[in-house]
Structures are given as structure tokens and as C-alpha cells.
C-alpha atoms as a PDB file:
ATOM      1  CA  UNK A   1      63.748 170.973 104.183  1.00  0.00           C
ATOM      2  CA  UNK A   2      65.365 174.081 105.747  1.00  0.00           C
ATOM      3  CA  UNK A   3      63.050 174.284 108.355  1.00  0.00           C
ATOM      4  CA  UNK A   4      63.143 170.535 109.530  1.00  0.00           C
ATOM      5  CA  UNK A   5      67.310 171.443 109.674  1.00  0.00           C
ATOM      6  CA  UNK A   6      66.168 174.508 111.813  1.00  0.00           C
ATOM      7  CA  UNK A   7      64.107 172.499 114.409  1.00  0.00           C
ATOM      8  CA  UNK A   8      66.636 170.079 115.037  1.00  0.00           C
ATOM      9  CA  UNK A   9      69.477 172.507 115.711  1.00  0.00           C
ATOM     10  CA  UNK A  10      66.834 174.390 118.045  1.00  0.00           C
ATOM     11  CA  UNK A  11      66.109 170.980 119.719  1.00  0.00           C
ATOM     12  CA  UNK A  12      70.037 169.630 120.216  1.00  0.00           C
ATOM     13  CA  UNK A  13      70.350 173.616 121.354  1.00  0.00           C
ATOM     14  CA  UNK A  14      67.503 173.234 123.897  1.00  0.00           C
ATOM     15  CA  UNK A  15      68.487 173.076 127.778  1.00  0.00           C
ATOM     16  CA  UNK A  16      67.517 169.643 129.007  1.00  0.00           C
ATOM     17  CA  UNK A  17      67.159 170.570 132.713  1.00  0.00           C
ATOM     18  CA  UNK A  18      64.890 173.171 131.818  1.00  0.00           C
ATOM     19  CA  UNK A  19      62.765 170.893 129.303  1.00  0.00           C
ATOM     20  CA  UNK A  20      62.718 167.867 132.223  1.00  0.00           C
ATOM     21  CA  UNK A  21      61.071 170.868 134.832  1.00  0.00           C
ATOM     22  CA  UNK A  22      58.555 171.645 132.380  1.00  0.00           C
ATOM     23  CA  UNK A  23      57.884 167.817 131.370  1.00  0.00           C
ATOM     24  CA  UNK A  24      57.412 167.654 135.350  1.00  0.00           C
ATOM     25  CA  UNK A  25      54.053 168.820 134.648  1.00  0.00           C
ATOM     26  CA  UNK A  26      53.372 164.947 134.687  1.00  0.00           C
ATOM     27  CA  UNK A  27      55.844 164.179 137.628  1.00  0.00           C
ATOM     28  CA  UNK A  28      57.938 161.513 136.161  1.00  0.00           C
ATOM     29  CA  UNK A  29      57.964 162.423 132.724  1.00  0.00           C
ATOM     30  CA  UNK A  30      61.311 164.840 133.647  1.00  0.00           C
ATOM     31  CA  UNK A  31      63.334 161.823 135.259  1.00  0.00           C
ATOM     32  CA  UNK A  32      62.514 159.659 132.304  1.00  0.00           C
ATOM     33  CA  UNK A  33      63.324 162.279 129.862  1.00  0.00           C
ATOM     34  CA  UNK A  34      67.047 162.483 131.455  1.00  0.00           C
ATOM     35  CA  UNK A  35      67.118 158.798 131.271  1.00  0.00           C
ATOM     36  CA  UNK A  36      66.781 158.249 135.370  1.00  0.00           C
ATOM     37  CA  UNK A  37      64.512 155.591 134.272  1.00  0.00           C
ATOM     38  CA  UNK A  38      63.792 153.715 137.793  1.00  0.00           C
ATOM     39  CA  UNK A  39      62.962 157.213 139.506  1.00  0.00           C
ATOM     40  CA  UNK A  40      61.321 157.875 136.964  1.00  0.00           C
ATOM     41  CA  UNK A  41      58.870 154.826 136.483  1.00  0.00           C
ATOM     42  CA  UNK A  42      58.489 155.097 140.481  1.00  0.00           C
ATOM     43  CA  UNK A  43      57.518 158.530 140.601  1.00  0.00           C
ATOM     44  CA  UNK A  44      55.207 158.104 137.708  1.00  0.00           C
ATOM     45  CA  UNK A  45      53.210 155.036 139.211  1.00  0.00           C
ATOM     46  CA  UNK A  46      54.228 154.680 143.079  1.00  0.00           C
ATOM     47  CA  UNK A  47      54.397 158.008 143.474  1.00  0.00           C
ATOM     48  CA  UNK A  48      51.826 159.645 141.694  1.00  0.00           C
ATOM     49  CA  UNK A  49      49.263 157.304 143.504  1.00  0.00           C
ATOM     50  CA  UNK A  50      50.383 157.459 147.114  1.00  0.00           C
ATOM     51  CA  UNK A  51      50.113 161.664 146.266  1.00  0.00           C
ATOM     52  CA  UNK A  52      46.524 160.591 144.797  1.00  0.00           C
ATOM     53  CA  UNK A  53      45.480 159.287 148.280  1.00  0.00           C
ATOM     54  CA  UNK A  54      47.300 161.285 150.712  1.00  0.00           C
ATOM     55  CA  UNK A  55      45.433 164.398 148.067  1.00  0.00           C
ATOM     56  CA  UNK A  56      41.963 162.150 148.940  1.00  0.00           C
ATOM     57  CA  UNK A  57      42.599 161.405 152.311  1.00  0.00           C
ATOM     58  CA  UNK A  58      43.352 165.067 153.354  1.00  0.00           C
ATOM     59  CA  UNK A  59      41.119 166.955 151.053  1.00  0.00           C
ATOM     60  CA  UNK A  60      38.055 165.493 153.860  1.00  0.00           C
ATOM     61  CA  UNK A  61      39.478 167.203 156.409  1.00  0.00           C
ATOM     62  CA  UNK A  62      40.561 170.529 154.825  1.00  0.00           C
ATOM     63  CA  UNK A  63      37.484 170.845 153.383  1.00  0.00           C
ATOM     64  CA  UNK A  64      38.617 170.695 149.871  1.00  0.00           C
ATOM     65  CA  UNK A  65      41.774 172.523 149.584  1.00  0.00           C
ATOM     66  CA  UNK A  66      44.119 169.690 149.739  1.00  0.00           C
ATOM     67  CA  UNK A  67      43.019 168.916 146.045  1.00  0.00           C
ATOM     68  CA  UNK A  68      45.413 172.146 144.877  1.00  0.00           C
ATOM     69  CA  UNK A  69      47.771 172.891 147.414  1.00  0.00           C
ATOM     70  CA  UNK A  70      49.563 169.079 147.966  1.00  0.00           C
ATOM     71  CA  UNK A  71      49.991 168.771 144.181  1.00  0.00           C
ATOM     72  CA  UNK A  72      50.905 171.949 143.670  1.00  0.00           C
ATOM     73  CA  UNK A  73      53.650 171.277 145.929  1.00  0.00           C
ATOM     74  CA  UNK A  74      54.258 167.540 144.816  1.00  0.00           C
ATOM     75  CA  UNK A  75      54.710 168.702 141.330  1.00  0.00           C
ATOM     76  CA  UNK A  76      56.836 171.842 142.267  1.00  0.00           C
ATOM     77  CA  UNK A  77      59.105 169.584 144.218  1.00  0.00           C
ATOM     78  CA  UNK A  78      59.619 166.064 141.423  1.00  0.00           C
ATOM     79  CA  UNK A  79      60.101 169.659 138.959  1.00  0.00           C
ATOM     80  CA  UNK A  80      62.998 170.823 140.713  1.00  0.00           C
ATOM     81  CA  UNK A  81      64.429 167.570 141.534  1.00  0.00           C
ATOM     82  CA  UNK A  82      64.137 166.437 137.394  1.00  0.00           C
ATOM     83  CA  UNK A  83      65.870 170.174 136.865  1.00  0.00           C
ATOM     84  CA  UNK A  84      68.889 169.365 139.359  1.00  0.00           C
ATOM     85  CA  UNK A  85      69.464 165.377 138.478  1.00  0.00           C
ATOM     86  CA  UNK A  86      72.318 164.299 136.257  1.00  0.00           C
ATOM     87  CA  UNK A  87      71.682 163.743 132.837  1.00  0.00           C
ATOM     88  CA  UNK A  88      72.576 160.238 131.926  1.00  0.00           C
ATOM     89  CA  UNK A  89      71.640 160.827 128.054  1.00  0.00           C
ATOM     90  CA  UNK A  90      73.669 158.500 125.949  1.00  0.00           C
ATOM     91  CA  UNK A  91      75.529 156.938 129.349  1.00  0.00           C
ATOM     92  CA  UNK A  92      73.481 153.751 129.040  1.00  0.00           C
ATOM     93  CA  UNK A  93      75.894 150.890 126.756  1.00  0.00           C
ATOM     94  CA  UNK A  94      72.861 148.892 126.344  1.00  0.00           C
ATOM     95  CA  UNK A  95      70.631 151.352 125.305  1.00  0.00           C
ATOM     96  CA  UNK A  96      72.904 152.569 122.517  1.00  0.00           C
ATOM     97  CA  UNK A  97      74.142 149.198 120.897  1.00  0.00           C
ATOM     98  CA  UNK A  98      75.119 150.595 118.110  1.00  0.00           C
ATOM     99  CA  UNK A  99      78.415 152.295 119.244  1.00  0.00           C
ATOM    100  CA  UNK A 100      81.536 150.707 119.043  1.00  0.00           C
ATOM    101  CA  UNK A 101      83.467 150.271 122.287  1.00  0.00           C
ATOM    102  CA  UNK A 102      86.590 151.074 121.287  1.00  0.00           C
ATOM    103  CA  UNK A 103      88.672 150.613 124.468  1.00  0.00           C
END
């Protein structure tokens, strides 16, 4: 029992930004983690698709290395952009319809 008490002190001790840059590794996943949830369902479909075909479209003419260096880049960029977003954890009422306005 200790140790479950041990992981969830490390995890509300954790730095979000940091853990959204790394969840970037699936661009997306690091704007839905801080609760940005329409820039994050847009990067995760929209997005990751029109990166899919602009990755397709170029990799003809660059013979090939468009398939690592525009999602390398693509990634790099939604990663910094889920680091440096506000965190709206907990700022959603309807999400959380269990607390009490008390106001």
C-alpha cells in the first residue's frame, strides 16, 4: 500500500508542461492531456492527416527525406506549443459536476 501512496504523490508532484511535451510524441495527446480539448482533437485528426499528405506529397520530390525531417519538425513544434499552453485542469464546471458552486 505504501508504494501505491508513493506513486501518486510522484504523479500530483509531476510537471504537467513537461509530461504534455513528452505525450506530444503523438501530437495531440499533450493538448488533450491539459484539457485544450478542441486543439487537441484537431491536431490529433485534422492535423495529423494534412502533415500525413503534405509528408506524402513532398517525400516524391525530395527523394525520400521528407518522411523524417517534416515530422520531425511537426512534432517538435505541437511539443512546444502543448509545453507553453495554459493548463485548464479542473477549469471545466461541467466536467467536474461534482463540486459545489458555492458562490
Amino acid at each position: 500500500m505504501n508504494t501505491l501512496n508513493e506513486i501518486n504523490e510522484a504523479w500530483n508532484r509531476a510537471d504537467r508542461d513537461k509530461l504534455a511535451a513528452f505525450l506530444s510524441v503523438i501530437p495531440g495527446l499533450g493538448h488533450l492531456y491539459k484539457h485544450n480539448y478542441l486543439a487537441g482533437f484537431g491536431i490529433l485528426i485534422l492535423g495529423n492527416l494534412f502533415v500525413a499528405f503534405v509528408t506524402a506529397w513532398l517525400a516524391l520530390a525530395t527523394f525520400g527525406l521528407a518522411l523524417v525531417i517534416v515530422p520531425a519538425v511537426y512534432i517538435c513544434g505541437v511539443a512546444a506549443c502543448a509545453y507553453s499552453v495554459e493548463d485548464r485542469h479542473g477549469k471545466h464546471e461541467l466536467l467536474h459536476p461534482w463540486r459545489v458552486n458555492t458562490k
